[in-house]
C-alpha atoms as a PDB file:
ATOM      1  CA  UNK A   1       0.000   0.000   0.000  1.00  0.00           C
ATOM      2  CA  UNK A   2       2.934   2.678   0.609  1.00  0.00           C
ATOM      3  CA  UNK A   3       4.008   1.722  -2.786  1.00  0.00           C
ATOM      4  CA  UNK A   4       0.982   2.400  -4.022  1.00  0.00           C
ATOM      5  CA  UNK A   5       0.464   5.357  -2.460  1.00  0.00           C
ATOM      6  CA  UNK A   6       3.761   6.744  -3.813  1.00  0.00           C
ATOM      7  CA  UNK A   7       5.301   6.492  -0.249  1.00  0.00           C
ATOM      8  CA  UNK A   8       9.376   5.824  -0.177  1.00  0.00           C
ATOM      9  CA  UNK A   9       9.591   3.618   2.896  1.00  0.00           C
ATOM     10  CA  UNK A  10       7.245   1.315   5.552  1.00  0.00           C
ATOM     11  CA  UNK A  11       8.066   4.176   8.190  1.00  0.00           C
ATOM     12  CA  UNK A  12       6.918   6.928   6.267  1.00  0.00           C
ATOM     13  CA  UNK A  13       3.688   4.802   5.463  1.00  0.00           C
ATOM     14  CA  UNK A  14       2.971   4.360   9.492  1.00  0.00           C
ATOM     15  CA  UNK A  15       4.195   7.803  10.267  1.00  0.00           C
ATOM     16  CA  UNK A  16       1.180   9.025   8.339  1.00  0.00           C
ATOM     17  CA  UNK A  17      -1.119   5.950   9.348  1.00  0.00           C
ATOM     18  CA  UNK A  18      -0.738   7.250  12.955  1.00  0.00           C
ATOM     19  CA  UNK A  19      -0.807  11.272  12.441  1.00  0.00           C
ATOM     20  CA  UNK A  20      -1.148  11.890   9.207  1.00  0.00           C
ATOM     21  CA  UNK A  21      -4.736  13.793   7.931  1.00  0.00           C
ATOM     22  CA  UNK A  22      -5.678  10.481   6.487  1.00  0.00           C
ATOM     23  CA  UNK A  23      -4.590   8.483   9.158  1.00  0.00           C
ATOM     24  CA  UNK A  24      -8.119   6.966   9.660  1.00  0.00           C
ATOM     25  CA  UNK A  25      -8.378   5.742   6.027  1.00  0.00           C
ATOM     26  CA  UNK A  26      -4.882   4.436   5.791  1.00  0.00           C
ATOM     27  CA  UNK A  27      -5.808   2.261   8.937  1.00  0.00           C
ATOM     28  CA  UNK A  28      -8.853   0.918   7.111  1.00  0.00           C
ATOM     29  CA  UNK A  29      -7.154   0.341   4.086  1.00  0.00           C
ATOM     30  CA  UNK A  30      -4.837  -1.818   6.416  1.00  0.00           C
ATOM     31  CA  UNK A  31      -7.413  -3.272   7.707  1.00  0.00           C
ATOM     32  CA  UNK A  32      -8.469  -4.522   4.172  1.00  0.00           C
ATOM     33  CA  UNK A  33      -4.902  -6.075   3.281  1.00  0.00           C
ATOM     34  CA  UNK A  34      -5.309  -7.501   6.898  1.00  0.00           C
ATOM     35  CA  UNK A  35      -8.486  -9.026   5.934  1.00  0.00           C
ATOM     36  CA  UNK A  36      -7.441 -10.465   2.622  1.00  0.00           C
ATOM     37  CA  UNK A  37      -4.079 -12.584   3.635  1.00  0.00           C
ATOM     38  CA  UNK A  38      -6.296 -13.934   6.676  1.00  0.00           C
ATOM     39  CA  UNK A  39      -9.194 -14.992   4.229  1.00  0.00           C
ATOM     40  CA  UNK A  40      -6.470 -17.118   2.605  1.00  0.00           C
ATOM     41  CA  UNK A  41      -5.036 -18.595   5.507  1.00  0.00           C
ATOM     42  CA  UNK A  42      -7.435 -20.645   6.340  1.00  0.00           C
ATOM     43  CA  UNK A  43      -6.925 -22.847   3.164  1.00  0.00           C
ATOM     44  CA  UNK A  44      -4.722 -25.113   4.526  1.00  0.00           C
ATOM     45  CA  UNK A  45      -3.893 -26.577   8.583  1.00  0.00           C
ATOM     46  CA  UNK A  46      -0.369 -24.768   8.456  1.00  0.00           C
ATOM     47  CA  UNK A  47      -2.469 -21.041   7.744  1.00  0.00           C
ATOM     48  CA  UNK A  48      -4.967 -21.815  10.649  1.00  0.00           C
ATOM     49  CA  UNK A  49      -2.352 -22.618  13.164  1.00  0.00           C
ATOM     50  CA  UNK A  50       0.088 -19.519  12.411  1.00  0.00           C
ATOM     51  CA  UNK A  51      -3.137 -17.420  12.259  1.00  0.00           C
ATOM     52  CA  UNK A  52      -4.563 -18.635  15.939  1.00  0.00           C
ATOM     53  CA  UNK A  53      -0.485 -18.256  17.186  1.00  0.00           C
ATOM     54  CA  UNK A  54      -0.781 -14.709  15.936  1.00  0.00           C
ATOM     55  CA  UNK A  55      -3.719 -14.507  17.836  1.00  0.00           C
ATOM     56  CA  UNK A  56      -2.571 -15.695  21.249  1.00  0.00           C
ATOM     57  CA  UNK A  57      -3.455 -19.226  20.593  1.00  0.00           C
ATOM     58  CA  UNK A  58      -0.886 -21.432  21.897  1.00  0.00           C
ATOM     59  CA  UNK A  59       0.127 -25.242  21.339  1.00  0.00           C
ATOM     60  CA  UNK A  60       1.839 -26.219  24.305  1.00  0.00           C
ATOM     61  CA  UNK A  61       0.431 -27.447  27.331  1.00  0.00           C
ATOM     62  CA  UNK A  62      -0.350 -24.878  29.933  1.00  0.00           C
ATOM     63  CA  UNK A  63       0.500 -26.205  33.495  1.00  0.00           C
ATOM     64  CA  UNK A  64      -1.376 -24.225  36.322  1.00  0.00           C
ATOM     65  CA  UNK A  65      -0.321 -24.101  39.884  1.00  0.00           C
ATOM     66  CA  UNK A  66      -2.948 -23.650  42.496  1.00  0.00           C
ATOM     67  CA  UNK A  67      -3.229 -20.325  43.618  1.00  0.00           C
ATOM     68  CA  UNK A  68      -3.952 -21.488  46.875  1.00  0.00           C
ATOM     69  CA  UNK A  69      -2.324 -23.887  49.468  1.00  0.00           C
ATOM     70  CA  UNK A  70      -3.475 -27.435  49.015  1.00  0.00           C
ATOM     71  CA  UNK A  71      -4.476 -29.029  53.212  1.00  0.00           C
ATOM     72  CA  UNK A  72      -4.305 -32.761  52.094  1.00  0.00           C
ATOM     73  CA  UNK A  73      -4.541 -33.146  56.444  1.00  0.00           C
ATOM     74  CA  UNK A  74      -7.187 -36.184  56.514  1.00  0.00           C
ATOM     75  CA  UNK A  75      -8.811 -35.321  59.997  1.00  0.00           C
ATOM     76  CA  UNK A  76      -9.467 -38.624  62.378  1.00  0.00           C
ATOM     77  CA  UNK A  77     -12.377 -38.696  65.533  1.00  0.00           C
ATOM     78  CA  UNK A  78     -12.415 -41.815  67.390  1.00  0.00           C
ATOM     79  CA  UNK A  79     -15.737 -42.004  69.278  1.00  0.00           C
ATOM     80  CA  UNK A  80     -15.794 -44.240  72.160  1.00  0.00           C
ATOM     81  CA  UNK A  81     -18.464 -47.098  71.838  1.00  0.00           C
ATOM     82  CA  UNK A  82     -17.898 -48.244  75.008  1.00  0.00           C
ATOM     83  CA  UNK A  83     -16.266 -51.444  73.877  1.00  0.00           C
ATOM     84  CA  UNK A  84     -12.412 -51.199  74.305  1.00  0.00           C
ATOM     85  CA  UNK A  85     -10.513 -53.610  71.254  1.00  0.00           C
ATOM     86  CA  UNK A  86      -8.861 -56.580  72.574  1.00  0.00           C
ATOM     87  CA  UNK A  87      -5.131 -56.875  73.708  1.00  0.00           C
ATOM     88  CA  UNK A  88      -4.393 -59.850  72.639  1.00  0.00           C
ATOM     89  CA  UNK A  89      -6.769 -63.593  71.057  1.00  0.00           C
ATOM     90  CA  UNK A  90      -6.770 -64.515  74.976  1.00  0.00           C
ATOM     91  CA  UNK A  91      -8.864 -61.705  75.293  1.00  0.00           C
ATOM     92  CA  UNK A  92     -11.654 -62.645  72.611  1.00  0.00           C
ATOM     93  CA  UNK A  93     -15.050 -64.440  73.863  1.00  0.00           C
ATOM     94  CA  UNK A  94     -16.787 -65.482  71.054  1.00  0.00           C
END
């Protein structure tokens, strides 16, 4: 699009792009090229996955620590039944 425009470099394109008294049409004209290359990408696997990578999209497994402390305590209450377990067989009535 510089080229088109009759612009000499990519810096001189995105100088006006940002201040420039067309900036808001240069940005939709951007937008357009944008548009285009990503309407093609998604004609083959290779296209989607570098598109969704551009995007954020990541394929490597994401590990996640708790945020919090883990209490793996397992809490025990013996309630007396009033039977006490045998000390030894000698012990055992049946």
């Amino acid at each position: 699009m510089a080229l088109f425009l009759g612009l000499s470099s990519k810096q001189e394109f995105e100088t006006y792009e940002e201040t420039g008294k067309h900036a808001s049409i240069l940005k939709q004209g951007r937008l357009r090229i944008e548009a285009a290359y990503e309407s093609r990408l998604y004609q083959t696997p290779t296209g989607v996955i570098f598109a969704l990578k551009t995007m954020g999209w990541t394929d490597k497994p994401e590990v996640r620590k708790p945020t919090t402390a883990t209490d793996n305590t397992l809490e025990v209450e013996i309630i007396n039944t009033g039977l006490l377990p045998a000390g030894n067989e000698k012990e055992v009535t049946l």
